[in-house]
Protein backbone atom coordinates (compact mmCIF):
# COMPACT_ATOMS: atom_id res chain seq x y z
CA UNK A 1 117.65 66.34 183.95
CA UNK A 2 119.60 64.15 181.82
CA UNK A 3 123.28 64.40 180.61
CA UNK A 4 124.37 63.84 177.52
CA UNK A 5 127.85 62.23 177.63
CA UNK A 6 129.84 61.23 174.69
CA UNK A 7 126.53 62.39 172.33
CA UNK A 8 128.03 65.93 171.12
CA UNK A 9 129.61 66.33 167.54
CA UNK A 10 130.31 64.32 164.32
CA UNK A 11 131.05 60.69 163.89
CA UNK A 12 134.74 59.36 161.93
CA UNK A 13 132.11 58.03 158.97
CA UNK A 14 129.95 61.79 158.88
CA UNK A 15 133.26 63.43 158.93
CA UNK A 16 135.04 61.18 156.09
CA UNK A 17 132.13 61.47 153.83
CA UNK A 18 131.60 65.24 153.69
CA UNK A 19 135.74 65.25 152.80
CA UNK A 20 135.07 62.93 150.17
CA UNK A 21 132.40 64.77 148.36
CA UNK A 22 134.04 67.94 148.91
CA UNK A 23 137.39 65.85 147.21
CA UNK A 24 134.93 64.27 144.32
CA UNK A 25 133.71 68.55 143.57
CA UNK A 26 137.26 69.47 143.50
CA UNK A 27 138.33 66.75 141.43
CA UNK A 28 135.49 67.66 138.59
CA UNK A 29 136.15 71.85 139.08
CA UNK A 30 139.84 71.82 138.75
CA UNK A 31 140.27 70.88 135.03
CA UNK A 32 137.53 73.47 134.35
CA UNK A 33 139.36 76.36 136.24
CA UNK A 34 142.54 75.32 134.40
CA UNK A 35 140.77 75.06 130.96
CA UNK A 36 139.27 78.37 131.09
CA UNK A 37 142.53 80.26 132.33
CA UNK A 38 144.14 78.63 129.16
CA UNK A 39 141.29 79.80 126.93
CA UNK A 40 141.37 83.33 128.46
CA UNK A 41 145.41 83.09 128.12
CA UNK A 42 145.03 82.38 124.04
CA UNK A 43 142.21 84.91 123.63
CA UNK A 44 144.07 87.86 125.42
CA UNK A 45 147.11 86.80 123.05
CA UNK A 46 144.86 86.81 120.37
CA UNK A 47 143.71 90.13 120.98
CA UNK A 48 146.87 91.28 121.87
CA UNK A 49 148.19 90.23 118.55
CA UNK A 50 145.03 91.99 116.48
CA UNK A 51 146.60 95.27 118.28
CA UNK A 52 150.09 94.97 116.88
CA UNK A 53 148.66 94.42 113.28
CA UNK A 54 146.53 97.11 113.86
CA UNK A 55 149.00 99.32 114.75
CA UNK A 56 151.71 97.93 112.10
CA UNK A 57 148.86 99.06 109.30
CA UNK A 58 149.11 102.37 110.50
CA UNK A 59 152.92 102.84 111.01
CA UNK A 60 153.09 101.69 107.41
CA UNK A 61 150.41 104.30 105.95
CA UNK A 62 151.80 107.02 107.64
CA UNK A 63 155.51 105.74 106.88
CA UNK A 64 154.19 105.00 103.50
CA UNK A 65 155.97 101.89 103.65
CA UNK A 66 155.39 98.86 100.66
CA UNK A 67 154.70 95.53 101.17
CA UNK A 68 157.71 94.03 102.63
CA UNK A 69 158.95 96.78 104.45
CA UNK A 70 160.54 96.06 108.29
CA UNK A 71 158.65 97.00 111.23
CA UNK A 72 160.38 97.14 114.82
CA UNK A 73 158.39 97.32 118.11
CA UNK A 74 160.21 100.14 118.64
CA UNK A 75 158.49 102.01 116.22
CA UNK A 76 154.96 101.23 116.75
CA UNK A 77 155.67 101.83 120.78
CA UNK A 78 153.93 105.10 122.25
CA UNK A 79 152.85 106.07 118.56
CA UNK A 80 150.66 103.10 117.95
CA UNK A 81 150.39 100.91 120.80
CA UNK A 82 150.75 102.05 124.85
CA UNK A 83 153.75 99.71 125.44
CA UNK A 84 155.31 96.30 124.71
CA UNK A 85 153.42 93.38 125.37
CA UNK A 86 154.18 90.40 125.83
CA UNK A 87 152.05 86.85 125.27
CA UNK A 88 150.12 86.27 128.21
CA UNK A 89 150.41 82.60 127.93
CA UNK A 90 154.00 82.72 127.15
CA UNK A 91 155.47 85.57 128.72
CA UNK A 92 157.14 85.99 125.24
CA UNK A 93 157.74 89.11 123.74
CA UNK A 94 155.68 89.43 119.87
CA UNK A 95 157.65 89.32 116.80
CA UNK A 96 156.19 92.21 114.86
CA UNK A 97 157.54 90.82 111.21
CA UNK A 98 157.63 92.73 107.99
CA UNK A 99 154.71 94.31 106.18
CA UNK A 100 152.18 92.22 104.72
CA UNK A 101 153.58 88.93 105.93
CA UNK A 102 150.93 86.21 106.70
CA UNK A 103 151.43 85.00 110.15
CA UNK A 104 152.82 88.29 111.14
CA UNK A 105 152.97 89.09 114.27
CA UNK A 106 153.65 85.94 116.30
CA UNK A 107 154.58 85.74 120.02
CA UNK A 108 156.77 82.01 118.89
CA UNK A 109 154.20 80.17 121.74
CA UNK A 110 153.90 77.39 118.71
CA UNK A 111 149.87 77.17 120.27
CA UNK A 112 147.65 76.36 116.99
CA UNK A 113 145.02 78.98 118.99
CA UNK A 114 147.49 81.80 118.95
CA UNK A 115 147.26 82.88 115.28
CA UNK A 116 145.75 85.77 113.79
């Protein structure tokens, strides 16, 4: 029987080359991951936006209020919408805005994606 001595395990080299690859699949990933959180950010605010309007429409129907008229968050808050939400991207609470004003509402992020 033989015995092995010094033969068991990795070399430096094997060792240094499976951290670079692994660094070189990170490296390329990364951006992605951060990409697509800031895409999912937008569209939530997006969405979250469509909601308000929504539920601005219907505060002024049943308020019959004209074009023009001011809207609070308070008053489209357990009525029209479950609670106050704020811009996902941002952590900014929306600007609600008057009735019928383009633009309206806005969460003030200044991101060309976050617009109605």
């Amino acid at each position: 029987m033989k015995k092995r001595l010094g033969k068991g395990g990795f070399t430096l080299v094997e060792i240094m080359i499976v951290v670079a690859i692994i660094g070189l699949l990170a490296a390329i990933a990364i951006p992605n991951f951060v990409k697509a959180r800031t895409t999912a950010q937008a569209n939530a605010c997006v969405a979250n936006l469509k909601q308000i309007d929504g539920a601005k429409t219907l505060y002024a129907l049943d308020s019959n209020l004209a074009t023009g008229g001011a809207v609070a968050m308070t008053d489209l808050v357990t009525d029209y919408i479950q609670s106050t939400p704020t811009c996902p991207a941002t952590t900014v609470a929306y600007t609600v805005g008057n009735i019928g004003q383009s633009g309206t509402p806005s969460c003030g992020s200044g991101i060309s994606t976050h617009a109605l």
